[in-house]
C-alpha atoms as a PDB file:
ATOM      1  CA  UNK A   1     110.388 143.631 169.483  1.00  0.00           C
ATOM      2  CA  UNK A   2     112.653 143.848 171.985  1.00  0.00           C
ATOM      3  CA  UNK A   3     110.976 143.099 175.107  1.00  0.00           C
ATOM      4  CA  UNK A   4     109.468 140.115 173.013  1.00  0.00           C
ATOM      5  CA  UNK A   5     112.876 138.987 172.608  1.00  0.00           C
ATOM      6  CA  UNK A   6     113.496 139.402 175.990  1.00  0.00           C
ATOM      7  CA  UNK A   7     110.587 136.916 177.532  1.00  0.00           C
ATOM      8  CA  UNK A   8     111.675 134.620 174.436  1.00  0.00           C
ATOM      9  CA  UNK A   9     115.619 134.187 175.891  1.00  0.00           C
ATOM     10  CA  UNK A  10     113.745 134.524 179.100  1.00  0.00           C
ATOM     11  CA  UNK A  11     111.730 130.965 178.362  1.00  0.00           C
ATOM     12  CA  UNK A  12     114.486 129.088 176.566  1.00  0.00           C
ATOM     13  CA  UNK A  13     117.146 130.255 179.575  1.00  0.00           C
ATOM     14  CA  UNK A  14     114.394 128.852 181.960  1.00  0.00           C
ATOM     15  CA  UNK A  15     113.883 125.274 179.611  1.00  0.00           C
ATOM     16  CA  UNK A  16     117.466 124.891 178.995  1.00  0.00           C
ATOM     17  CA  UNK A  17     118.599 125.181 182.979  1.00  0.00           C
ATOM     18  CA  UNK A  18     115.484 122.425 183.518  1.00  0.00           C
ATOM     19  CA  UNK A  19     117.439 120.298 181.502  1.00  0.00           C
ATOM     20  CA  UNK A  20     120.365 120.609 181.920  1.00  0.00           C
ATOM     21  CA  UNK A  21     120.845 122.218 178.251  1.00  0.00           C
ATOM     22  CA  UNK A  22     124.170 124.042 177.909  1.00  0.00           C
ATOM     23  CA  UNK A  23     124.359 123.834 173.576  1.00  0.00           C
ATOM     24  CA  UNK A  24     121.149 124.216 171.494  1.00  0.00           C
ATOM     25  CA  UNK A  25     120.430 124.773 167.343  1.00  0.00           C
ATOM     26  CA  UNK A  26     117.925 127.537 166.317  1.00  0.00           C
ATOM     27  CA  UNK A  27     116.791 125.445 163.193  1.00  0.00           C
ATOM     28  CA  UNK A  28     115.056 127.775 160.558  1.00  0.00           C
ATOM     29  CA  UNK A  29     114.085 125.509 157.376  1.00  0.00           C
ATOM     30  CA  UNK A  30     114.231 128.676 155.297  1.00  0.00           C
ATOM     31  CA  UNK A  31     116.251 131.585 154.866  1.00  0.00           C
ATOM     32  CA  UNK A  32     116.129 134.318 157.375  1.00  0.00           C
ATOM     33  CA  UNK A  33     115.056 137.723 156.403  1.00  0.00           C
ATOM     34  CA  UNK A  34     117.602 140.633 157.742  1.00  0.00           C
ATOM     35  CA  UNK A  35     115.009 140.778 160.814  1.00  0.00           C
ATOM     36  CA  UNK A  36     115.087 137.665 161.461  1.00  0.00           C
ATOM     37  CA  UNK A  37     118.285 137.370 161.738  1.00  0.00           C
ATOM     38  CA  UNK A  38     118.852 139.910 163.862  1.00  0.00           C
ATOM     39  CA  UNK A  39     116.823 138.937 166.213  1.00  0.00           C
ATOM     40  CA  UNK A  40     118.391 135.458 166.473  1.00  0.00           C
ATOM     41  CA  UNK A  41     121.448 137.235 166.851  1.00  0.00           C
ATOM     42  CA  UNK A  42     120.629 138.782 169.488  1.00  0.00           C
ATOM     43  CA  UNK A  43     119.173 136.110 171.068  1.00  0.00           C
ATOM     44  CA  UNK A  44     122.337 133.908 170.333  1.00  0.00           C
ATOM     45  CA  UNK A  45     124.921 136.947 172.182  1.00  0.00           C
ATOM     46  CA  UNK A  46     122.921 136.838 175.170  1.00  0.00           C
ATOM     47  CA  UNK A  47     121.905 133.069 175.719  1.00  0.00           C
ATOM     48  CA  UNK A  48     125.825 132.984 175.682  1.00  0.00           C
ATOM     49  CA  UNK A  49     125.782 135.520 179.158  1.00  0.00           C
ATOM     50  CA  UNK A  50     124.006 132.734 180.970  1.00  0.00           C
ATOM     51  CA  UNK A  51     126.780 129.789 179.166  1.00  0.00           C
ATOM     52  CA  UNK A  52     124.357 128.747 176.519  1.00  0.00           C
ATOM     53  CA  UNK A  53     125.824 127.726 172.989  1.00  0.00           C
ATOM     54  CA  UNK A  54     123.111 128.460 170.775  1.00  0.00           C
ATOM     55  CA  UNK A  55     123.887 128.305 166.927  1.00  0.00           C
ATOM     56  CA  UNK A  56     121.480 129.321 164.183  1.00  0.00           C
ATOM     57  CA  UNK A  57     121.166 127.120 161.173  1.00  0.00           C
ATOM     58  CA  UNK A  58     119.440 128.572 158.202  1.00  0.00           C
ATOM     59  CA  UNK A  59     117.612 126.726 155.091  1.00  0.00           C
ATOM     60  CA  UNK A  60     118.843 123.443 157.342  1.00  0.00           C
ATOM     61  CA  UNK A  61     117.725 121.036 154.840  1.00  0.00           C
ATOM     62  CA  UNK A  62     119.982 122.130 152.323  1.00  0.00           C
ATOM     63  CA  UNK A  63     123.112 122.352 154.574  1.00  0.00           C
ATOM     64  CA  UNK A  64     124.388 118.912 155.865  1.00  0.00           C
ATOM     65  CA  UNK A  65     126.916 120.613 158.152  1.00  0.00           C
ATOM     66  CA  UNK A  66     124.120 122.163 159.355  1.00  0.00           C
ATOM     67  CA  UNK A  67     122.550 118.188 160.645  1.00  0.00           C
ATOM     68  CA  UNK A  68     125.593 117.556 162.108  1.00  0.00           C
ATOM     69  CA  UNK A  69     125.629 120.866 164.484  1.00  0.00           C
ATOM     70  CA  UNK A  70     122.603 119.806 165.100  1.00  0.00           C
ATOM     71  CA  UNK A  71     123.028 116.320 166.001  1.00  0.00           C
ATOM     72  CA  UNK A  72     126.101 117.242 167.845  1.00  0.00           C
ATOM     73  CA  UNK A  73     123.991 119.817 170.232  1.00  0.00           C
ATOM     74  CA  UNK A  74     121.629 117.208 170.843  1.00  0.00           C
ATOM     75  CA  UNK A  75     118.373 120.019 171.556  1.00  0.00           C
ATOM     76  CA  UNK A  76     117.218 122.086 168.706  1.00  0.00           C
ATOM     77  CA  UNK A  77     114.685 125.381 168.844  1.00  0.00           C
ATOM     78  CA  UNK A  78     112.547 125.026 165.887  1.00  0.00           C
ATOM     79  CA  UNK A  79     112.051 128.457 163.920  1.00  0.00           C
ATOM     80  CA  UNK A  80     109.152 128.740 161.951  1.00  0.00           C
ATOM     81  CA  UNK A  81     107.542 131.954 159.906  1.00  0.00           C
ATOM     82  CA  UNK A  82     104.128 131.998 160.229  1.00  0.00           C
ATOM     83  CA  UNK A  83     102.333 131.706 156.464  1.00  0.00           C
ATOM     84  CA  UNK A  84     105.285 129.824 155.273  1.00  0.00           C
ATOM     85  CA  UNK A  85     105.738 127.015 157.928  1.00  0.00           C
ATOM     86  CA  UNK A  86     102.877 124.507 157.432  1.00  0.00           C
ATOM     87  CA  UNK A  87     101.827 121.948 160.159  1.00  0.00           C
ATOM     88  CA  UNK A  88     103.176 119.406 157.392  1.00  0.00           C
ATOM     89  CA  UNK A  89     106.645 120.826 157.938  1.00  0.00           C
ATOM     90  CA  UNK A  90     106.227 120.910 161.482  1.00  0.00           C
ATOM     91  CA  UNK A  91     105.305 117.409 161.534  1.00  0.00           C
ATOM     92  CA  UNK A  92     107.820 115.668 159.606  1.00  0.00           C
ATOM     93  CA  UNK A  93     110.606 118.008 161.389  1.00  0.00           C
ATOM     94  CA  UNK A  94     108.997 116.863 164.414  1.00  0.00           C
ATOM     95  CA  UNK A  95     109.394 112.638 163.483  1.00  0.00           C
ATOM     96  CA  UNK A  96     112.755 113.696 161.850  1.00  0.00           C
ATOM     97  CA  UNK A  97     114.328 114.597 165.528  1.00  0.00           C
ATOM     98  CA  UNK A  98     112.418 111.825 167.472  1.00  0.00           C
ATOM     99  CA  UNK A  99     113.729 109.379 164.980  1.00  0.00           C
ATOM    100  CA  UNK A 100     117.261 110.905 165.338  1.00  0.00           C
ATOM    101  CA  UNK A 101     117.539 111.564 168.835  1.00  0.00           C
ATOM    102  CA  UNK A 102     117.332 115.241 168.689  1.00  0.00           C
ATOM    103  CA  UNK A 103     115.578 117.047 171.536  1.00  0.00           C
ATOM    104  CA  UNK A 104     112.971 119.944 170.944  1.00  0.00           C
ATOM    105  CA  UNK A 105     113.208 122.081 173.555  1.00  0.00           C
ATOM    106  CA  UNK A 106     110.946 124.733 171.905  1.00  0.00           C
ATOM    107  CA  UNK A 107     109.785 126.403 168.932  1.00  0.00           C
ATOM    108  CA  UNK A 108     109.434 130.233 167.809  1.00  0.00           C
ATOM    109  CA  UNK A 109     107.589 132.077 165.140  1.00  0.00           C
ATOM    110  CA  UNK A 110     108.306 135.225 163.424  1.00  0.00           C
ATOM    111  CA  UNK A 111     105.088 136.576 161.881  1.00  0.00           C
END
């Protein structure tokens, strides 16, 4: 798990400083389980060391806050869980940013 998580932050760090990304949205269209959520977490304490603003939104289509953090950040990391996330999902999440002006800078699955 952990060194996982590592190469993970590693890779977003890496896409974010590419583009100039200082605030992104890990978008999870579900609720996260207690793993999950840890690991997000952690991920969200340490993006912060290198002056990344990551937020995690959970169940995001049933939070309209949630859409406007996200529009506000501009970039969004899509979460998926794989067996639960269909390509459907992924799709119309997909044409939902593009249409919106929302950047995806990356996606990650928790299996």
């Amino acid at each position: 798990f952990k060194q996982a998580n590592i190469q993970l932050q590693n890779r977003i760090r890496l896409a974010c400083k590419q583009k100039g990304i200082t605030r992104i949205c890990a978008a999870a269209g579900f609720s996260c389980s207690a793993y999950e959520r840890e690991c997000l977490h952690d991920m969200e304490q340490n993006l912060r060391e290198f002056q990344i603003d990551m937020s995690v939104l959970e169940n995001d289509g049933a939070d309209t806050d949630a859409w406007m953090n996200l529009a506000e950040a501009g970039n969004v990391l899509m979460v998926c869980r794989m067996g639960w996330t269909t390509h459907r999902m992924i799709d119309d999440a997909m044409s939902f940013y593009l249409e919106n002006g929302v950047h995806v800078t990356g996606a990650l699955a928790f299996a």
